[in-house]
N, C-alpha and C. Protein backbone atom coordinates (compact mmCIF):
# COMPACT_ATOMS: atom_id res chain seq x y z
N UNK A 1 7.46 -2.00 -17.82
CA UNK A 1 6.60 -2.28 -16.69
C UNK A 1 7.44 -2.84 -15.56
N UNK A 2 6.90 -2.72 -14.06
CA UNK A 2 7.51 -3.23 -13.17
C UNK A 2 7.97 -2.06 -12.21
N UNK A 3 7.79 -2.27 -10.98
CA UNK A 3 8.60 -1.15 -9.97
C UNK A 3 9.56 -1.93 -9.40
N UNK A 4 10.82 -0.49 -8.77
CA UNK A 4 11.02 -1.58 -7.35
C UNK A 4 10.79 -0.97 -6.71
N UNK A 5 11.64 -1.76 -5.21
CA UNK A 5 10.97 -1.64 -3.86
C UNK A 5 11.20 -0.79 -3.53
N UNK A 6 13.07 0.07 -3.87
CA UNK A 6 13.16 1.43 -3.75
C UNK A 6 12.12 2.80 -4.39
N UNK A 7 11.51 2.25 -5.48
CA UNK A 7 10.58 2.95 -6.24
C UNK A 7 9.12 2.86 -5.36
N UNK A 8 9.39 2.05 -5.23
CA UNK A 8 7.56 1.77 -4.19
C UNK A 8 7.86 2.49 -3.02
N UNK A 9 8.95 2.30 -2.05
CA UNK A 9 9.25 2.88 -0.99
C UNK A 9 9.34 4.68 -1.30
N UNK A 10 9.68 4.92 -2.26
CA UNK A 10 9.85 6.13 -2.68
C UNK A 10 8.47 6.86 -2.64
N UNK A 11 7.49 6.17 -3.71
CA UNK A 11 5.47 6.43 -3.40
C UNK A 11 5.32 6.91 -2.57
N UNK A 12 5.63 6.43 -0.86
CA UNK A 12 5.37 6.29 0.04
C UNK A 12 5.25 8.08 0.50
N UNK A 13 6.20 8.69 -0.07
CA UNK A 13 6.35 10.12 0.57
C UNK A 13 5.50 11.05 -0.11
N UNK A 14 4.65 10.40 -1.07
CA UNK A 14 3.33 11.74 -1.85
C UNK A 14 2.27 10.97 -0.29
N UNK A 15 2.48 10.20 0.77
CA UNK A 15 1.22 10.07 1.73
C UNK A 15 1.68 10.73 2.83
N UNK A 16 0.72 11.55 3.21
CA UNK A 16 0.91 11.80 5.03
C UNK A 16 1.32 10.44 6.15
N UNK A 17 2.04 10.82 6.88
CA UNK A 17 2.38 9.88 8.06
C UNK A 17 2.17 8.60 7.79
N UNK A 18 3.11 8.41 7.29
CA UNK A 18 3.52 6.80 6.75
C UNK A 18 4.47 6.72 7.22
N UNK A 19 4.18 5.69 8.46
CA UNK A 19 5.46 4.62 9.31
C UNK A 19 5.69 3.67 8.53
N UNK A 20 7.33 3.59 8.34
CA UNK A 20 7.77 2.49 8.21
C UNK A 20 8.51 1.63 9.33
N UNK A 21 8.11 0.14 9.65
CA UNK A 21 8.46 -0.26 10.70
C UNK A 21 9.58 -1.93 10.21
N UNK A 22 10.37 -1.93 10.71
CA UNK A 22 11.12 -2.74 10.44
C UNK A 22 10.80 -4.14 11.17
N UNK A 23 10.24 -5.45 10.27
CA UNK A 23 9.77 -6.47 11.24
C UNK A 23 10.66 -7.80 10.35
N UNK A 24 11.50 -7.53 10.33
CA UNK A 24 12.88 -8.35 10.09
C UNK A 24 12.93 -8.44 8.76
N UNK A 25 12.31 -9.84 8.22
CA UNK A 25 11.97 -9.90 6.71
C UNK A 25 10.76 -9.02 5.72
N UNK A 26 10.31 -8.14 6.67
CA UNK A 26 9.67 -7.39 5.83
C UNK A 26 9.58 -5.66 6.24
N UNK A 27 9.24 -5.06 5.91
CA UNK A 27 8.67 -3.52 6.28
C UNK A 27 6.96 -3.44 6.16
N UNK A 28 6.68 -3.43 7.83
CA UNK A 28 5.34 -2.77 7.61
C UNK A 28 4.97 -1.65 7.04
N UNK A 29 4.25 -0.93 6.72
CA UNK A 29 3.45 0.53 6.65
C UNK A 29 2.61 0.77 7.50
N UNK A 30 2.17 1.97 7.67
CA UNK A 30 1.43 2.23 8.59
C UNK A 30 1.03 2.88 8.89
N UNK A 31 -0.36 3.88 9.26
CA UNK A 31 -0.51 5.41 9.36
C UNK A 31 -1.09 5.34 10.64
N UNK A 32 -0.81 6.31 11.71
CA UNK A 32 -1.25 6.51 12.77
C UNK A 32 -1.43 5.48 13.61
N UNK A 33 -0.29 4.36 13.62
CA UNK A 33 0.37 3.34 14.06
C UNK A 33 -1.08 2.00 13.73
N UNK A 34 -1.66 2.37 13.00
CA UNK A 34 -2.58 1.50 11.65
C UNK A 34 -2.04 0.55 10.41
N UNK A 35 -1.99 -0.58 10.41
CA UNK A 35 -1.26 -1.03 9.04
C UNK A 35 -1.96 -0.79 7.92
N UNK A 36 -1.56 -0.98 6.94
CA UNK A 36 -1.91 -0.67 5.87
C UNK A 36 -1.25 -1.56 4.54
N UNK A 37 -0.26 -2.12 4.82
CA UNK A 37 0.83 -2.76 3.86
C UNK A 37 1.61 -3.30 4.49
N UNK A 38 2.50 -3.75 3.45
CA UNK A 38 3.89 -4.67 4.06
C UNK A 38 4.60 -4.42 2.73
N UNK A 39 6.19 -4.70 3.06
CA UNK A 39 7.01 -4.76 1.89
C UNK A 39 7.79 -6.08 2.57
N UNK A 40 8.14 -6.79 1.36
CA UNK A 40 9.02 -7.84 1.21
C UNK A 40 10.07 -7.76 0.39
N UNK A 41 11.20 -7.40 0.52
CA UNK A 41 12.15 -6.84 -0.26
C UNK A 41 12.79 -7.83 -1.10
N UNK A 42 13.13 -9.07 0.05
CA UNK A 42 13.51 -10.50 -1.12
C UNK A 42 12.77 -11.25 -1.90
N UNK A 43 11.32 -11.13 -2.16
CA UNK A 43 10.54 -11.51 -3.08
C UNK A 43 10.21 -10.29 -3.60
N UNK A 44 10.47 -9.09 -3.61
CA UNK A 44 9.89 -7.63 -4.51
C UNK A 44 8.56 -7.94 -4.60
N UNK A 45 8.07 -8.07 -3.65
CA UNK A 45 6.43 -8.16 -3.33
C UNK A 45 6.06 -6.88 -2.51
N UNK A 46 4.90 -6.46 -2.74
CA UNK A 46 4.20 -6.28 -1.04
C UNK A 46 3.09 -6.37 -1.34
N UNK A 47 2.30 -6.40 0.27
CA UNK A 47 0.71 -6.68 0.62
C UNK A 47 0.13 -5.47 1.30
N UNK A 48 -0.74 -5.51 0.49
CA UNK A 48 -1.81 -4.25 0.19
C UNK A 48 -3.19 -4.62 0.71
N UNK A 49 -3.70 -4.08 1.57
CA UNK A 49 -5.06 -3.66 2.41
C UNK A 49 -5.85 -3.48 0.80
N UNK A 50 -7.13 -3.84 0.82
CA UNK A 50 -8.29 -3.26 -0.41
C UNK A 50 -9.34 -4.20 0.50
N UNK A 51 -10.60 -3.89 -0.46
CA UNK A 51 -11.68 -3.62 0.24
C UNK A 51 -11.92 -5.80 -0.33
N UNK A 52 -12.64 -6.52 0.18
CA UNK A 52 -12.89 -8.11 -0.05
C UNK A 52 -13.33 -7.90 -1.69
N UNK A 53 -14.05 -7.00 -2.32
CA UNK A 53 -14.35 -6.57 -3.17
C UNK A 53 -13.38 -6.66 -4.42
N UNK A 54 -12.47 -5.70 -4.13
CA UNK A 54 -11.00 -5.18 -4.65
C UNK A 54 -10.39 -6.56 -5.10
N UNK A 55 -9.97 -7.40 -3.47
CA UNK A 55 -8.92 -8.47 -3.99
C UNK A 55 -9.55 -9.38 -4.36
N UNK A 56 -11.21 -10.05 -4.57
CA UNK A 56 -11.41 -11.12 -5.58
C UNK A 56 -11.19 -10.25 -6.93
N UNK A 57 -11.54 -8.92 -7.19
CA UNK A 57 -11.62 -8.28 -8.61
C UNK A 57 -9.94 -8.77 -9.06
N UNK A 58 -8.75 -8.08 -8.16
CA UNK A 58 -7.56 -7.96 -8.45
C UNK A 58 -7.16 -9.19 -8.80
N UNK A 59 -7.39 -10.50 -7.86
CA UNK A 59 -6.79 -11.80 -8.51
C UNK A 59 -7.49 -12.33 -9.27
N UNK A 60 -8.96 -12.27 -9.13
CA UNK A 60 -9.79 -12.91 -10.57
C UNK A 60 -8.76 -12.82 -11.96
N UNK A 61 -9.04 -11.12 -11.92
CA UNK A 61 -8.54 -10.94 -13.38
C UNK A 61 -7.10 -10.92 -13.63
N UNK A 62 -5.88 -11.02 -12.73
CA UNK A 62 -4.83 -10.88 -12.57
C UNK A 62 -3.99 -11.81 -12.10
N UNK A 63 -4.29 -13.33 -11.80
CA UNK A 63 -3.48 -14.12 -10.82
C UNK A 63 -1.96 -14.31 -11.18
N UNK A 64 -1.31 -13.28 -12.18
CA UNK A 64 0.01 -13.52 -12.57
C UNK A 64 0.49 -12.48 -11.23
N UNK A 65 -0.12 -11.32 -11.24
CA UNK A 65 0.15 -10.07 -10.49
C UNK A 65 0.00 -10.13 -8.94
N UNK A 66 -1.68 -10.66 -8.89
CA UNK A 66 -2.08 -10.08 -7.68
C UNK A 66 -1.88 -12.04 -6.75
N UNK A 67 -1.97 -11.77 -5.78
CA UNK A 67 -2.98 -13.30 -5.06
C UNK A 67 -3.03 -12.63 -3.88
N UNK A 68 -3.99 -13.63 -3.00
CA UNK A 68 -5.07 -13.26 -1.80
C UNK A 68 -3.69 -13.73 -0.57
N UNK A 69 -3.47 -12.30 0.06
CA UNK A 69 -2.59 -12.79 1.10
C UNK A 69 -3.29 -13.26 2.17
N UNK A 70 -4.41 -12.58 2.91
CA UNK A 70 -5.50 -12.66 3.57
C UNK A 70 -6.40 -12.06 3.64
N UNK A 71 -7.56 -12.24 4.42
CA UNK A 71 -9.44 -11.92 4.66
C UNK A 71 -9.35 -11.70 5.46
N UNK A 72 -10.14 -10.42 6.37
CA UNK A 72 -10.91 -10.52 7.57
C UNK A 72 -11.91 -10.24 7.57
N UNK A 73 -12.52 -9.41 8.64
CA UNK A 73 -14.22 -9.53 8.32
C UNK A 73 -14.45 -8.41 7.33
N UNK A 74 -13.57 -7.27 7.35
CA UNK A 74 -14.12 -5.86 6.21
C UNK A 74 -12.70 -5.70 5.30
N UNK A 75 -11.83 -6.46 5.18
CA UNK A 75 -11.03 -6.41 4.49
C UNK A 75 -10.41 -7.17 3.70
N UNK A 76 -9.77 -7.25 2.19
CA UNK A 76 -8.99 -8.47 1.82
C UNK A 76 -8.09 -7.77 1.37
N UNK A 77 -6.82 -8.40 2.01
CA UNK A 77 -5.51 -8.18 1.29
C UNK A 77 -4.89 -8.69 0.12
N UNK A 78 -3.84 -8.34 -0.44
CA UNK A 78 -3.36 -9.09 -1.97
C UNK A 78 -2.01 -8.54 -1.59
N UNK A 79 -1.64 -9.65 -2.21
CA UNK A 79 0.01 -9.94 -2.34
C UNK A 79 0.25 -8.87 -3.97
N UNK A 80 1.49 -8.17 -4.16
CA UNK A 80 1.48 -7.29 -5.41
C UNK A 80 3.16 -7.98 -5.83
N UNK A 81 2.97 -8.44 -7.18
CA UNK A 81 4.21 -8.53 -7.52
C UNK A 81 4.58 -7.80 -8.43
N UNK A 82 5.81 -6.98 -7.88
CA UNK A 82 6.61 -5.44 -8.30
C UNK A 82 6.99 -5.39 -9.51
N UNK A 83 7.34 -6.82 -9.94
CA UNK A 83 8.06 -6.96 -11.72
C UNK A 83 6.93 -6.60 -12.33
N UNK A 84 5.51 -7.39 -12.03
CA UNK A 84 4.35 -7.03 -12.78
C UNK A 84 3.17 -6.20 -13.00
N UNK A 85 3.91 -5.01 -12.34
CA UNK A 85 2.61 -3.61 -12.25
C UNK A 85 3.51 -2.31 -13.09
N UNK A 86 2.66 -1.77 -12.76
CA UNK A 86 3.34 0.05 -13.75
C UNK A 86 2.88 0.42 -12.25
N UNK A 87 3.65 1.63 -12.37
CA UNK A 87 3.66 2.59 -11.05
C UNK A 87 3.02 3.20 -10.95
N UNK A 88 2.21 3.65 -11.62
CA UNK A 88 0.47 3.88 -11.58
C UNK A 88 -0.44 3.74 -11.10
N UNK A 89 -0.45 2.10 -11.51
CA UNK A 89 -1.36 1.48 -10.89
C UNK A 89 -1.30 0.88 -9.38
N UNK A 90 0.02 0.52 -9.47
CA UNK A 90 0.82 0.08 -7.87
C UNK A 90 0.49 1.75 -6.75
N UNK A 91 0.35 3.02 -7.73
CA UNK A 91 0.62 4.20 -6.60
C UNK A 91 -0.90 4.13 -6.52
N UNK A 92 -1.87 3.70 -7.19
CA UNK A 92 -3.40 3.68 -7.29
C UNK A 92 -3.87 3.00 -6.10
N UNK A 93 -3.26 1.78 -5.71
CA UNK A 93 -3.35 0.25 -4.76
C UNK A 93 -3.13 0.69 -4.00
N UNK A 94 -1.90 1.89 -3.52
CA UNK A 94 -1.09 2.03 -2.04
C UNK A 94 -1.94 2.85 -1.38
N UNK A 95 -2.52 4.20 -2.30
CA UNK A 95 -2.77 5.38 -2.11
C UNK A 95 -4.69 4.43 -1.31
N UNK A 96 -5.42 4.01 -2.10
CA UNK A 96 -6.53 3.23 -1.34
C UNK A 96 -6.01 2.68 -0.32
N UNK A 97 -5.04 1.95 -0.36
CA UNK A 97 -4.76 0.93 1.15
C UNK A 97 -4.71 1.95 2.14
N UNK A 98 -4.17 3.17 2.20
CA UNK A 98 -3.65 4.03 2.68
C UNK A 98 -5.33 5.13 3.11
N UNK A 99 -5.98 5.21 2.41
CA UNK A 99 -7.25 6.05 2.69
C UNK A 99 -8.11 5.14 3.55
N UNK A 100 -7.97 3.52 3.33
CA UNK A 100 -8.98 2.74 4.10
C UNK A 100 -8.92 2.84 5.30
N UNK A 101 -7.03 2.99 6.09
CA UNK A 101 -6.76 3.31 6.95
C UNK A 101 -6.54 4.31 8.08
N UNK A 102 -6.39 5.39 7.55
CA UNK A 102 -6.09 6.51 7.62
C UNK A 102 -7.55 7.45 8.28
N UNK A 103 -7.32 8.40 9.38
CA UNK A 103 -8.38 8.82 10.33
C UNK A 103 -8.59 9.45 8.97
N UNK A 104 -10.08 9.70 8.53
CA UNK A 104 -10.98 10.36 7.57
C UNK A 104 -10.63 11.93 7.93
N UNK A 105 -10.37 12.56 8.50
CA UNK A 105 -10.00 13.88 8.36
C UNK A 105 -8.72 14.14 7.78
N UNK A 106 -7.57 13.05 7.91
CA UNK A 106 -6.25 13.18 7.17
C UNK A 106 -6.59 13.14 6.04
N UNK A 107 -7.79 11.69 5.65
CA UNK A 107 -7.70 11.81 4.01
C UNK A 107 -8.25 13.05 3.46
N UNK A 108 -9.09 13.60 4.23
CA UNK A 108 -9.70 14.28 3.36
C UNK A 108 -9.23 15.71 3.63
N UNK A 109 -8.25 16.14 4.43
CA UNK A 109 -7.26 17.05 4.31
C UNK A 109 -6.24 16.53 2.85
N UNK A 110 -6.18 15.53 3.01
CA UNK A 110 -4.67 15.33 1.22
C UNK A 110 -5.59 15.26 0.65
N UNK A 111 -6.75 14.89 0.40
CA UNK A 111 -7.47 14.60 -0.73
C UNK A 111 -7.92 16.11 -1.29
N UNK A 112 -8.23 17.04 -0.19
CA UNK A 112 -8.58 18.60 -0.65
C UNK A 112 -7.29 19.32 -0.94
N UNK A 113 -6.06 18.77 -0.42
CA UNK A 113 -4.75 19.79 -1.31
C UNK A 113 -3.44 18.76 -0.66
N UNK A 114 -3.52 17.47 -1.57
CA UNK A 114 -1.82 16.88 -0.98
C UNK A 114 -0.48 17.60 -0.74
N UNK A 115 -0.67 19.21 -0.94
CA UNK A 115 0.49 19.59 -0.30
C UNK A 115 0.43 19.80 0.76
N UNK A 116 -0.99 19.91 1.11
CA UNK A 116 -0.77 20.71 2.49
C UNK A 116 -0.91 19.87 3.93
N UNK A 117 -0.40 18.11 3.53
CA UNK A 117 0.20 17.28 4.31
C UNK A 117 1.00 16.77 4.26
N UNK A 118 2.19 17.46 5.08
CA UNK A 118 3.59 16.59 4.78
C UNK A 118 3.79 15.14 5.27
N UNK A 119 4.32 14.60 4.82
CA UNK A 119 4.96 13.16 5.31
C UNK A 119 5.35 13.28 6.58
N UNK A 120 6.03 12.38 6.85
CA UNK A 120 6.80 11.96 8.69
C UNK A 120 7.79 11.37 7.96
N UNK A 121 9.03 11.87 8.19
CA UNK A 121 10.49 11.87 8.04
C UNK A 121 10.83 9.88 8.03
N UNK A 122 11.26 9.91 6.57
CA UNK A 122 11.87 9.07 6.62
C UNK A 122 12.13 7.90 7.42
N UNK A 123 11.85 6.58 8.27
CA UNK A 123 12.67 6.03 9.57
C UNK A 123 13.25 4.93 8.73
């Protein structure tokens, strides 16, 4: 069990147009200049967008894994620690953070055939 960040960063390219933005100590994500995540490379963390729903479920039952990075009014985020997930479940977390955000015709272009949306090159 456990990813890393190169492995998580790697996930990143089964999603359409996923910016990565460099904000010193961390890497945003981002689709259609939308966040969606963060990576923290010196704690092998990142923070994941889910629904207020999601992150009491995720840290209720999980507080080794998950905790509440922040709330807003339609969203709660969670902190993910990389030693303690399978890549599964971590590509399960990204891939939602990533649909919450994401204009509804992208998702539901990858969602009807993920090949037939490529990524945005590497930055």
């Amino acid at each position: 069990m456990g990813v890393s960040v190169d492995e998580f960063l790697g996930m990143l390219a089964n999603l359409p147009e996923v910016e990565q933005g460099d904000g010193g100590s961390w890497v945003s994500l981002k689709v259609r200049g939308k966040g969606f995540g963060y990576v923290w490379e010196k704690t092998c963390t990142v923070g994941l967008k889910s629904t207020i729903e999601e992150q009491i479920a995720l840290v209720t039952e999980r507080p080794e894994v998950f905790e509440v990075q922040f709330t807003t009014e339609r969203f709660g985020w969670v902190v993910v620690q990389l030693a303690k997930i399978d890549a599964d479940e971590l590509f399960e977390l990204v891939t939602e953070a990533w649909c919450l955000t994401a204009p509804q015709q992208l998702v539901d272009a990858h969602e009807a055939d993920p090949s037939a949306v490529r990524p945005l090159p590497h930055r």
